[in-house]
N, C-alpha and C. Protein backbone atom coordinates (compact mmCIF):
# COMPACT_ATOMS: atom_id res chain seq x y z
N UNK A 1 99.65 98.88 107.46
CA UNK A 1 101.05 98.82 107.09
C UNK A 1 101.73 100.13 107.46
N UNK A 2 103.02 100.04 108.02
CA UNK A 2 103.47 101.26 107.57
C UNK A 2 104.37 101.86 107.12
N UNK A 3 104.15 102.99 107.42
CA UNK A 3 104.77 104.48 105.98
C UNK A 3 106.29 103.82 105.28
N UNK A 4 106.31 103.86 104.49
CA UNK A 4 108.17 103.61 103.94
C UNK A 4 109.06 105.01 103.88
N UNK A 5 109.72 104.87 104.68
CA UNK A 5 110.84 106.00 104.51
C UNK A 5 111.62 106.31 103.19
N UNK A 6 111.93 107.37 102.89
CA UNK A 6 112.70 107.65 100.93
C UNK A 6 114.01 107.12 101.26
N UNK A 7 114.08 106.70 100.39
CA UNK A 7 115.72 105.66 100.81
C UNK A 7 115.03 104.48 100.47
N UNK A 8 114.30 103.74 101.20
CA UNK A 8 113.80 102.75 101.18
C UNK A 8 114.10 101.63 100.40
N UNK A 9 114.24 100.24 100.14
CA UNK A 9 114.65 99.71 99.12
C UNK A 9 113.60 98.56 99.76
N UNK A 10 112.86 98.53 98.19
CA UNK A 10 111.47 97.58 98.60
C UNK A 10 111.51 96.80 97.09
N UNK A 11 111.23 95.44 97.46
CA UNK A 11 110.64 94.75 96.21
C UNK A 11 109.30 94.51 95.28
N UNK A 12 108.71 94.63 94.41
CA UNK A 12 107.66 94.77 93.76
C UNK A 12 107.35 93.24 94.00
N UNK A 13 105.64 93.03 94.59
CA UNK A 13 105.31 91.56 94.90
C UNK A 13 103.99 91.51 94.56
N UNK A 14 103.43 92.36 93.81
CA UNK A 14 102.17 92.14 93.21
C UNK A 14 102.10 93.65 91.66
N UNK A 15 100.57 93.45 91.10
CA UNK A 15 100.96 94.25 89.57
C UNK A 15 101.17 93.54 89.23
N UNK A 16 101.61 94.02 87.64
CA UNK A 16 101.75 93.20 86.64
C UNK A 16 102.95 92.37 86.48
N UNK A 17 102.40 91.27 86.32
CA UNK A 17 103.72 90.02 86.29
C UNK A 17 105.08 90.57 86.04
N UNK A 18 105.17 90.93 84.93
CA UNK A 18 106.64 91.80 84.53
C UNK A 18 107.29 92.51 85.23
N UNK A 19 106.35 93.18 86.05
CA UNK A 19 107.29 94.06 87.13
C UNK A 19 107.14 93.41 88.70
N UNK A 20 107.18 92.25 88.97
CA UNK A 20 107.34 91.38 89.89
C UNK A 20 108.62 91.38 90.62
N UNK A 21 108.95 91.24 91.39
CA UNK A 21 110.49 90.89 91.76
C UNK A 21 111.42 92.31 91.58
N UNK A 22 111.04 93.17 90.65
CA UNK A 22 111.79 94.01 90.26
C UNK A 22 112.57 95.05 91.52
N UNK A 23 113.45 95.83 91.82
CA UNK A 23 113.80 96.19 93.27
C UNK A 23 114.00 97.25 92.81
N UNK A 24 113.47 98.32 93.71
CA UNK A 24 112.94 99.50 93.80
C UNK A 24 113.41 100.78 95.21
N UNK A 25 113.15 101.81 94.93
CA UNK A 25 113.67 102.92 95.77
C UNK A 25 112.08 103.42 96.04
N UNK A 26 112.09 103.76 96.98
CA UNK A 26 111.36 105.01 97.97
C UNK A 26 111.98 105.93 97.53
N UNK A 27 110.89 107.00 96.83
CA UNK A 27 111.68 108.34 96.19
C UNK A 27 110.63 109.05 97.51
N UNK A 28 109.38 109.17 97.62
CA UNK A 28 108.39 109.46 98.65
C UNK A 28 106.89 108.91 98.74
N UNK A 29 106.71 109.19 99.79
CA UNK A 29 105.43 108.94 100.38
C UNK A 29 104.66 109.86 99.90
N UNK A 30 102.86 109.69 99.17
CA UNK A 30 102.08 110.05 98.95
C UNK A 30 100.87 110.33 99.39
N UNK A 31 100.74 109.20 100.47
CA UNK A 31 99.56 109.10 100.95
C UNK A 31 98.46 108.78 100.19
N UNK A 32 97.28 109.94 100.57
CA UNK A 32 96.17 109.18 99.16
C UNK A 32 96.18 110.37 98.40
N UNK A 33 96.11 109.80 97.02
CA UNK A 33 96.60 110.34 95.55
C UNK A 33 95.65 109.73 94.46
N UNK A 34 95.20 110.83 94.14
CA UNK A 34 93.90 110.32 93.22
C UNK A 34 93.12 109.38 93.50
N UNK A 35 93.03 107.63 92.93
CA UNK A 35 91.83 107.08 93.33
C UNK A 35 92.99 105.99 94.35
N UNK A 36 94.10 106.09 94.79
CA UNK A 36 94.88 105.13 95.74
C UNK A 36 95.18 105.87 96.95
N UNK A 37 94.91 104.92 98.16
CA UNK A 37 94.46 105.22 99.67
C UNK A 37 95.99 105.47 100.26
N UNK A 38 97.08 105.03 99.78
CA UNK A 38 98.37 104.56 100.32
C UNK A 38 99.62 104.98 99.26
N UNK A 39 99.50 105.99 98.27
CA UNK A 39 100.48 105.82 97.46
C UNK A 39 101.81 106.32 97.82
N UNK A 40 103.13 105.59 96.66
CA UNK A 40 104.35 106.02 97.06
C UNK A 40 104.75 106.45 95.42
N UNK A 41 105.81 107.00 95.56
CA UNK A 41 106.73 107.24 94.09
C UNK A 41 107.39 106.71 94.55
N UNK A 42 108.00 106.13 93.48
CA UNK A 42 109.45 105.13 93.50
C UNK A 42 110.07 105.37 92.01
N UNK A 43 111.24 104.35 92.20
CA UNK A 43 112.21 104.11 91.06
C UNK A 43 112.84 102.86 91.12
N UNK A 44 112.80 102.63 90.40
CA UNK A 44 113.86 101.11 89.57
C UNK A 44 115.26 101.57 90.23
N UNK A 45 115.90 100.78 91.28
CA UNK A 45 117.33 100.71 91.25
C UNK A 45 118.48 100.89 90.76
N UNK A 46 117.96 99.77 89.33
CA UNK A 46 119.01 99.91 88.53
C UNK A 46 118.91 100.99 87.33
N UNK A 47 117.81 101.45 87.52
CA UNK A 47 117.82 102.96 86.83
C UNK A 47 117.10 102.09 85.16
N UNK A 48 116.74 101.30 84.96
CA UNK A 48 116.14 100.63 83.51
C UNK A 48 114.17 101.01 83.89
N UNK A 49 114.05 100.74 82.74
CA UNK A 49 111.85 101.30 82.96
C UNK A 49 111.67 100.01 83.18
N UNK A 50 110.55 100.47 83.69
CA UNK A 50 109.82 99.25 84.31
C UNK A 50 109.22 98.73 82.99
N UNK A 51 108.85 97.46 83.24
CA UNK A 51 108.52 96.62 82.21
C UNK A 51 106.90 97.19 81.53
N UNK A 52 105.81 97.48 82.42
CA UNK A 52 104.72 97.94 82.21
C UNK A 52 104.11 99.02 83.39
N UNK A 53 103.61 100.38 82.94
CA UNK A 53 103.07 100.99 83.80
C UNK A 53 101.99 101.73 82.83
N UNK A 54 101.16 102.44 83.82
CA UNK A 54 99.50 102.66 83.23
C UNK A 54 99.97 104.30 83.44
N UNK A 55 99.88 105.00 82.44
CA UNK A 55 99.99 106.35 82.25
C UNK A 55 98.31 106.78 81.48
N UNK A 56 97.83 107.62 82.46
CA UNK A 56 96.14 107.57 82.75
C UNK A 56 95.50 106.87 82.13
N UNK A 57 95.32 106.30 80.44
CA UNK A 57 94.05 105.08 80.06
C UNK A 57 94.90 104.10 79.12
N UNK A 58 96.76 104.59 78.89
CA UNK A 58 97.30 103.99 78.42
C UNK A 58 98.54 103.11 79.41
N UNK A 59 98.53 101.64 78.66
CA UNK A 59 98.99 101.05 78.96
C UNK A 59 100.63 101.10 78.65
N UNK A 60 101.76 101.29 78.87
CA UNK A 60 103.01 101.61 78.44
C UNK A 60 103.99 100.91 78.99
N UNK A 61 105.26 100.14 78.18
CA UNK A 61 106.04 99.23 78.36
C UNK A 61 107.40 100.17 77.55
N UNK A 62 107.95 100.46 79.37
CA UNK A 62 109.51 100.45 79.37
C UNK A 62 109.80 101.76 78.63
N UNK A 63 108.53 102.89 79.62
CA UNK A 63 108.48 104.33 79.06
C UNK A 63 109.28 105.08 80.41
N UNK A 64 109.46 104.23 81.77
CA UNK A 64 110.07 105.20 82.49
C UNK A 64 110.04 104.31 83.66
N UNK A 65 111.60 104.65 84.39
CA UNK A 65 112.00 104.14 85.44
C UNK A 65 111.16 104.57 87.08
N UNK A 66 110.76 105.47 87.39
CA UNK A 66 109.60 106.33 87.79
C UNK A 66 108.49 106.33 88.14
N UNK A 67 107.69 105.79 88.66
CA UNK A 67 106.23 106.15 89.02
C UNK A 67 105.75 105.53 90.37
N UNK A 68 104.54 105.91 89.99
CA UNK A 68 103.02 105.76 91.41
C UNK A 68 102.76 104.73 92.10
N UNK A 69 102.41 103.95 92.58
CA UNK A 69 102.37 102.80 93.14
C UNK A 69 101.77 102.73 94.20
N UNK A 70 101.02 101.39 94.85
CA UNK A 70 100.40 100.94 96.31
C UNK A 70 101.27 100.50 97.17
N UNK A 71 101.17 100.76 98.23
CA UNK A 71 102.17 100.33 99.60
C UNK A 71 101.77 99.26 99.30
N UNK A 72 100.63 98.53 99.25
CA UNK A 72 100.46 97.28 99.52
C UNK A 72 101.36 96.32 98.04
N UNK A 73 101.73 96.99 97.44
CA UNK A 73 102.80 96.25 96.33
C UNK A 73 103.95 95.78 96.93
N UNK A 74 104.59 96.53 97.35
CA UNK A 74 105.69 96.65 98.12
C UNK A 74 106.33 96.21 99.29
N UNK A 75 106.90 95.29 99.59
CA UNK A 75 107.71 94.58 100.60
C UNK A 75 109.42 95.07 100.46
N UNK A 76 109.44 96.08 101.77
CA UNK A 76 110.23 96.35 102.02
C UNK A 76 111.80 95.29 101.97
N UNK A 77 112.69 95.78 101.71
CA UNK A 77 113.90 94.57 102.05
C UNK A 77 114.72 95.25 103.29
N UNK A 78 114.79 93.85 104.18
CA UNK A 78 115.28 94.16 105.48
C UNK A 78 116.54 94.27 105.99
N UNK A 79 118.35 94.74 106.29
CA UNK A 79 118.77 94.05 106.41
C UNK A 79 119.00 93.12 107.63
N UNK A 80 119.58 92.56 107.43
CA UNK A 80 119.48 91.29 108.19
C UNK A 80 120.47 91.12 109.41
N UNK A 81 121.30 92.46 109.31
CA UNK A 81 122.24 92.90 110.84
C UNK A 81 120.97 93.55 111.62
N UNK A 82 120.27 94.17 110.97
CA UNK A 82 118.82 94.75 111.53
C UNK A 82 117.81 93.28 112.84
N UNK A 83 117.46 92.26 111.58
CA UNK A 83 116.99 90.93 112.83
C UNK A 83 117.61 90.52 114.02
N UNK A 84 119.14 90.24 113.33
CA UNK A 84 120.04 89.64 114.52
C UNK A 84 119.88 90.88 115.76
N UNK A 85 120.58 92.12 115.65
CA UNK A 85 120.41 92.84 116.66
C UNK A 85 118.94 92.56 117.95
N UNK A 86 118.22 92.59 116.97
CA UNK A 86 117.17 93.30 117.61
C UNK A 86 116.43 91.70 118.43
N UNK A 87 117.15 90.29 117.71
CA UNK A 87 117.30 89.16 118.49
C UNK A 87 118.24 88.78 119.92
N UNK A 88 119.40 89.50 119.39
CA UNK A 88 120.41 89.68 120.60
C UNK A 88 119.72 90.72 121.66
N UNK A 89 119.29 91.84 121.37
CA UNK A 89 118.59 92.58 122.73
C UNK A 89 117.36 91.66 123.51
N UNK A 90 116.48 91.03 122.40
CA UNK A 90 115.22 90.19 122.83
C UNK A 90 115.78 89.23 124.17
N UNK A 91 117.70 88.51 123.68
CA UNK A 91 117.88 87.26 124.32
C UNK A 91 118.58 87.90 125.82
N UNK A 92 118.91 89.17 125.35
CA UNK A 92 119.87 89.28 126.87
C UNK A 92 118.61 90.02 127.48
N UNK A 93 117.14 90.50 127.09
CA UNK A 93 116.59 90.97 128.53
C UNK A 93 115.67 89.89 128.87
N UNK A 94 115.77 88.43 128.08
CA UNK A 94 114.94 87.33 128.78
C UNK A 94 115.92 87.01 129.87
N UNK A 95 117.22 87.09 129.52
CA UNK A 95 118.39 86.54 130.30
C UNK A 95 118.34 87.08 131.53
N UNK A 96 118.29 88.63 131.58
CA UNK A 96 118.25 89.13 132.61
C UNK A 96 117.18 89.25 133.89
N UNK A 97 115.82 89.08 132.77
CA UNK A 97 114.84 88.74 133.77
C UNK A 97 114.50 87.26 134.65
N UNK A 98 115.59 85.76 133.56
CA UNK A 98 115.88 84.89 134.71
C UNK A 98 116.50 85.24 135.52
N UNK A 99 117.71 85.57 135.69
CA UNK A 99 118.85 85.78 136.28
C UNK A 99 118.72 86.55 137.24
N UNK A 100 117.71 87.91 137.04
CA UNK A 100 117.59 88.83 138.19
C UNK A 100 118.36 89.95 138.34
């Protein structure tokens, strides 16, 4: 996978049920960080705590908007002037290579 840029605006698609769906910021890239190969910091969007996060052997609900996380949680959100473009360049250099 790769790296997410800070800015980033990614959705939570795995973890704990509660924080599913939830939409999130790229605060930074971590790399590997303690026992995770890929980590990022992030934040809640709308600035509210996340529903459940693991603060070292405790389990904690809706202590902080803030924390650690796996790339592999995370599905970036795309926008979608981003596809079209990059469909319109795809169609005019097939075009051009019929055409000549």
């Amino acid at each position: 996978m790769s790296a997410l840029k800070p800015g980033t605006l990614c959705v939570i698609i795995a973890g704990y049920p509660e924080n599913i769906g939830l939409v999130v910021e790229v605060i930074q890239h971590l790399g590997h960080h303690e026992d995770r190969e890929d980590a990022y910091f992030i934040r809640t969007v709308t600035g509210r705590p996340f529903h459940q996060i693991w603060s070292g052997n405790d389990l904690l609900r809706g202590h902080s908007s803030e924390c650690i996380t796996d790339r592999h949680k995370l599905r970036p959100l795309v926008d979608s002037k981003d596809d079209t473009d990059q469909d319109d360049n795809e169609i005019e250099k097939t075009y051009e290579l019929v055409t000549g």
